[in-house]
C-alpha atoms as a PDB file:
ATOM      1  CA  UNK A   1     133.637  86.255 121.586  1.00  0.00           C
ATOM      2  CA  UNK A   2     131.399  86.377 124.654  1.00  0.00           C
ATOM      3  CA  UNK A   3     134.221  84.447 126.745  1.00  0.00           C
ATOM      4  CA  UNK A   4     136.473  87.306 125.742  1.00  0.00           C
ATOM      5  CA  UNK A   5     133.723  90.051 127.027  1.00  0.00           C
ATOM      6  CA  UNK A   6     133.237  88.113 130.026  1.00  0.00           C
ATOM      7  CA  UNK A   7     136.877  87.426 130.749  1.00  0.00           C
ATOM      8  CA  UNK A   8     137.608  91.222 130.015  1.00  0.00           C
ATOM      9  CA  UNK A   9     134.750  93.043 132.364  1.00  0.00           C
ATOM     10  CA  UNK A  10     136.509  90.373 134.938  1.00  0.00           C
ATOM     11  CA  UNK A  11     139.956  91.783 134.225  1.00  0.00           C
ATOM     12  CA  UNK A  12     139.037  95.435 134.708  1.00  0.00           C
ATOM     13  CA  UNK A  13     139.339  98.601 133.174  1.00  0.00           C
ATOM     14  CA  UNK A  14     143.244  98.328 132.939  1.00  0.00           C
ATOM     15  CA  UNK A  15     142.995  94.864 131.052  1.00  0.00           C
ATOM     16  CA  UNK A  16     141.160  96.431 128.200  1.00  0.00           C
ATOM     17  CA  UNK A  17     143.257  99.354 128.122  1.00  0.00           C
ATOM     18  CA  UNK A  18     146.742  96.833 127.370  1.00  0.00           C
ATOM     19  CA  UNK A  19     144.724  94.760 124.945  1.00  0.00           C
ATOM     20  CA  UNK A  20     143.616  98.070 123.166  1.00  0.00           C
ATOM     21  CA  UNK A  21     147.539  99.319 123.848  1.00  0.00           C
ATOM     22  CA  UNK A  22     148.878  96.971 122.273  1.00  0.00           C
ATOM     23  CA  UNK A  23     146.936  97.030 118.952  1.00  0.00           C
ATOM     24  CA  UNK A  24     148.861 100.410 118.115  1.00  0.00           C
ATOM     25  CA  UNK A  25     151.767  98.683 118.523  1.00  0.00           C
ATOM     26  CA  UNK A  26     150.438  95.592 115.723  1.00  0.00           C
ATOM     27  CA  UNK A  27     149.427  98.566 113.700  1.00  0.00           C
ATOM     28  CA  UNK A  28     152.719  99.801 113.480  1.00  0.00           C
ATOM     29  CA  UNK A  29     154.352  97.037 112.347  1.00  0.00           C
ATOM     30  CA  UNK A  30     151.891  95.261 110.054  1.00  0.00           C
ATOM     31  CA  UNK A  31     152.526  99.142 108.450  1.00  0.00           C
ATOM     32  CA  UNK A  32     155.640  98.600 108.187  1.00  0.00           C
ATOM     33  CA  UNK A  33     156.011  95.103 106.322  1.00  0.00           C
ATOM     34  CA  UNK A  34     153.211  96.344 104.431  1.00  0.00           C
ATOM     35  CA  UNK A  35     155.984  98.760 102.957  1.00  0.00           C
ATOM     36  CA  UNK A  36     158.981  96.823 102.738  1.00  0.00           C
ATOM     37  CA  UNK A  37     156.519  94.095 100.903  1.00  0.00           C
ATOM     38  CA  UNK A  38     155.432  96.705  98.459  1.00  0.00           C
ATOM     39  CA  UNK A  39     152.029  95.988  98.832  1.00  0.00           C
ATOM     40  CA  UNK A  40     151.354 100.117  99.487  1.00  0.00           C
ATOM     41  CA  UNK A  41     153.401 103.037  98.412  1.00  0.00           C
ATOM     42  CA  UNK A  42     153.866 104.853 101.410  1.00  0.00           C
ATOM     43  CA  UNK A  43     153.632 104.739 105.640  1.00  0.00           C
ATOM     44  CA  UNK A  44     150.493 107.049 105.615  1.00  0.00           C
ATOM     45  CA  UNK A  45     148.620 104.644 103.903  1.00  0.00           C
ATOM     46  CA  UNK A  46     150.128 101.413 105.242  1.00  0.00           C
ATOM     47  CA  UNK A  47     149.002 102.867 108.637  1.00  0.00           C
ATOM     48  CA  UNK A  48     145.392 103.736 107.287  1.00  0.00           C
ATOM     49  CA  UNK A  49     145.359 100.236 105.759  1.00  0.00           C
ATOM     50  CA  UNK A  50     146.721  98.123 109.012  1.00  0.00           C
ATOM     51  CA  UNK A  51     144.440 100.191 111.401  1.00  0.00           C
ATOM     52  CA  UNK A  52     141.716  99.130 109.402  1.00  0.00           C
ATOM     53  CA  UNK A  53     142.090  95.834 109.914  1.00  0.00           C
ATOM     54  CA  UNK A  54     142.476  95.823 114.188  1.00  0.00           C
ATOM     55  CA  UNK A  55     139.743  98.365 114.222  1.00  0.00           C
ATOM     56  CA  UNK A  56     137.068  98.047 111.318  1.00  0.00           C
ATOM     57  CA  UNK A  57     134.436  99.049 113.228  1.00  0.00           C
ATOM     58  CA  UNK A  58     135.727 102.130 114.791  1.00  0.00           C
ATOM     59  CA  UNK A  59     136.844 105.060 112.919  1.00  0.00           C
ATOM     60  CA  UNK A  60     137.797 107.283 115.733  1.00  0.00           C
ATOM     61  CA  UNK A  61     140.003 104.191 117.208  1.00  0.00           C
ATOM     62  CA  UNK A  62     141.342 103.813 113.383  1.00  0.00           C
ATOM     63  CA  UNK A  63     142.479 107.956 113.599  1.00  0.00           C
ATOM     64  CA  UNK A  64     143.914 108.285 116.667  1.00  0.00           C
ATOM     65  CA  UNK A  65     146.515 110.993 115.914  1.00  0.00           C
ATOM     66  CA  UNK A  66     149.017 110.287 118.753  1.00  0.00           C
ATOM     67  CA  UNK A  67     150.700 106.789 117.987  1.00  0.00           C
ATOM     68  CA  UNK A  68     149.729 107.638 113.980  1.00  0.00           C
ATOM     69  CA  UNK A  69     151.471 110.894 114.733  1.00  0.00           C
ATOM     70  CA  UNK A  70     155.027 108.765 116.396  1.00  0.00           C
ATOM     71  CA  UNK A  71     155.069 106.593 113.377  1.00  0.00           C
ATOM     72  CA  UNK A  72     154.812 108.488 110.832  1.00  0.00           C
ATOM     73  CA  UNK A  73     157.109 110.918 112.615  1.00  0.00           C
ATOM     74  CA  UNK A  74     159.920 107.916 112.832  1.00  0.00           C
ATOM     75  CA  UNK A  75     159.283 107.439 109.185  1.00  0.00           C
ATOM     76  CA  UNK A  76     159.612 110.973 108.003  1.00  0.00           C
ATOM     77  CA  UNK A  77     163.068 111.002 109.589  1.00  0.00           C
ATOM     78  CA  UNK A  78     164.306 108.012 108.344  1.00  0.00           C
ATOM     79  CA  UNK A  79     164.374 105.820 111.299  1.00  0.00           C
ATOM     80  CA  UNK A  80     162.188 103.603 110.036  1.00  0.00           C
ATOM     81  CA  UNK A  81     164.185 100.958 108.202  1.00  0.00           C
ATOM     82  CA  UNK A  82     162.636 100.036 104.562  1.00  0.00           C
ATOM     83  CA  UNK A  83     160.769 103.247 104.407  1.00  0.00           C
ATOM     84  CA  UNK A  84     162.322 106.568 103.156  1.00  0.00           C
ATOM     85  CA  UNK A  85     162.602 109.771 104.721  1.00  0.00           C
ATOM     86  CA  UNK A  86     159.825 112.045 103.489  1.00  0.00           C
ATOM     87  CA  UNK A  87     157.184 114.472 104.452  1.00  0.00           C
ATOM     88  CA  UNK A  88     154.250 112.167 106.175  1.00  0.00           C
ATOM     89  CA  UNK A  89     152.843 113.773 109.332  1.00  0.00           C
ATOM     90  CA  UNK A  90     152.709 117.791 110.469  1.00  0.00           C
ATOM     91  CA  UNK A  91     152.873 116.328 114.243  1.00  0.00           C
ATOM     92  CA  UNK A  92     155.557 118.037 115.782  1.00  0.00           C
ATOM     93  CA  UNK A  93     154.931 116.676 119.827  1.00  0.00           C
ATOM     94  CA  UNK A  94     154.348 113.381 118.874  1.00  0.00           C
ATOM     95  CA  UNK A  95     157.453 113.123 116.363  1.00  0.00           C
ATOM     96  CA  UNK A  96     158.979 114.774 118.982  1.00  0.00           C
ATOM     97  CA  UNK A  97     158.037 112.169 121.722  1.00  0.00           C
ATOM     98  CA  UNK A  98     159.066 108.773 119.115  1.00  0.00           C
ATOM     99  CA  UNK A  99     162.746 110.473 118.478  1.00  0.00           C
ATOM    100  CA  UNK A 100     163.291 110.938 121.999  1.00  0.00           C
ATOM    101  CA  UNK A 101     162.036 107.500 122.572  1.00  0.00           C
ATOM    102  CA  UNK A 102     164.205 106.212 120.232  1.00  0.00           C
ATOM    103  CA  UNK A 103     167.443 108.147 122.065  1.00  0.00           C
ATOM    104  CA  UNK A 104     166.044 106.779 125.509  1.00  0.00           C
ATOM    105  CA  UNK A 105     165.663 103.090 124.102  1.00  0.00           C
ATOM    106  CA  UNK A 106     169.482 103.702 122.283  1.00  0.00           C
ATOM    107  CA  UNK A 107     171.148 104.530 126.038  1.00  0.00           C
ATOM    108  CA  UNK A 108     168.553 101.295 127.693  1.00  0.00           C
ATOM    109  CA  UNK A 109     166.607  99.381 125.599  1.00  0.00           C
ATOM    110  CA  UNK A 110     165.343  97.946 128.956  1.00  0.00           C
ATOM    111  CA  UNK A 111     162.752 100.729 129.654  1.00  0.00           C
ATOM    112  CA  UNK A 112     159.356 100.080 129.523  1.00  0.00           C
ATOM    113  CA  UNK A 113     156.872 101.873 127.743  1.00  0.00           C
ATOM    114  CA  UNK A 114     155.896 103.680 131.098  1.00  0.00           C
ATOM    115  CA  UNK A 115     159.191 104.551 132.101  1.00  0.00           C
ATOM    116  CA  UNK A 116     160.143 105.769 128.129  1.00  0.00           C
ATOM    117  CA  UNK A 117     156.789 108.036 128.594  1.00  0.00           C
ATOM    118  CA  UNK A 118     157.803 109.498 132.315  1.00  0.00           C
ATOM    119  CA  UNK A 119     160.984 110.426 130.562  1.00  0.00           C
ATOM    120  CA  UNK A 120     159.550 112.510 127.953  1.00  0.00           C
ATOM    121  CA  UNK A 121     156.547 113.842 129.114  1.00  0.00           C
ATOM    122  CA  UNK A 122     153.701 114.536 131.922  1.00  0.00           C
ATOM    123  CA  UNK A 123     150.926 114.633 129.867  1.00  0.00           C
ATOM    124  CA  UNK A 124     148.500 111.675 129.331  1.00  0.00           C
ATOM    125  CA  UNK A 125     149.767 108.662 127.985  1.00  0.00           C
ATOM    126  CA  UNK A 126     148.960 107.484 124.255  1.00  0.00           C
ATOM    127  CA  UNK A 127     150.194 104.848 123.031  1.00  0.00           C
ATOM    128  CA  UNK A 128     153.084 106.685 121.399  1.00  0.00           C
ATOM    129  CA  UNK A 129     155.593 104.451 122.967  1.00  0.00           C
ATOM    130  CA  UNK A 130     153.784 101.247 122.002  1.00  0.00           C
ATOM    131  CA  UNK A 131     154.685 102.251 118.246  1.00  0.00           C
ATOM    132  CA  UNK A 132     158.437 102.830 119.043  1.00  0.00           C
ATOM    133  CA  UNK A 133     158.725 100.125 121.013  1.00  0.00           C
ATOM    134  CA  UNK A 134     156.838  97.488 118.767  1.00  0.00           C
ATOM    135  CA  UNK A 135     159.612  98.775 115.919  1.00  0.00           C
ATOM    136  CA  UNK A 136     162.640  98.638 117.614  1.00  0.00           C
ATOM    137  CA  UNK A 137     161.647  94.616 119.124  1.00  0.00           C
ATOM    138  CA  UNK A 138     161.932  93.803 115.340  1.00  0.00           C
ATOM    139  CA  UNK A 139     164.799  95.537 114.882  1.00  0.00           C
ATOM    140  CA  UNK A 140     163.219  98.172 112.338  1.00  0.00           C
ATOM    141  CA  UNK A 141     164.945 101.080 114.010  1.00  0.00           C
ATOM    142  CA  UNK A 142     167.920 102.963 112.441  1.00  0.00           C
ATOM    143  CA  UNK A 143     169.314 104.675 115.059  1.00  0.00           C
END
């Protein structure tokens, strides 16, 4: 553990932030088998239940409404394949942002989480796309 401290202040601010990126993106889809394996009844709490385990010791890091927000809009809509359509977030920017992703990623699924985000939006950057893009690598996408 104190290589990985060391080796991160070495790496730099932007470092962390990928490493900490790309836990959202684990979160989502350790939510997601945890549905299709039936081991929870529904995306809100397979989200609560993944996020616990990357981030145990941080609650704030556990509630972070913006990639939360993208999955659990994907899900509400359906696009989210082994979990049905229902009524799971009351996010309406950040369901907004995943289904446009998810449009973007249907005309290039080339573009990078960056380039999916300058697309949609000019406001600060969280981790929204991580979430769509983690699904749609593992094919868990209905467009």
């Amino acid at each position: 553990m104190l290589i990985l401290v060391a080796t991160l202040r070495w790496l730099g601010k932007r470092a962390r932030e990928l490493l900490i990126m790309s836990k959202y993106a684990d979160i989502a889809t350790l939510a997601v088998e945890l549905v299709q394996f039936r081991k929870v009844r529904s995306p809100v709490e397979a989200w609560q239940e993944s996020a616990f385990k990357f981030y145990p010791n941080s609650e704030s890091a556990r509630n972070k409404g913006c990639p939360i927000s993208a999955f659990l809009g994907l899900c509400e809509e359906g696009k989210v394949k082994g979990i049905a359509a229902g009524s799971y977030t009351n996010s309406k920017d950040n369901k907004k942002y995943a289904l446009e992703a998810l449009e973007l990623i249907k005309a290039n699924p080339q573009l990078s989480e960056t380039e999916l985000w300058k697309s949609i939006s000019s406001k600060a950057y969280n981790q929204q796309m991580h979430v769509v893009l983690a699904l749609y690598k593992k094919g868990w996408l209905n467009f």
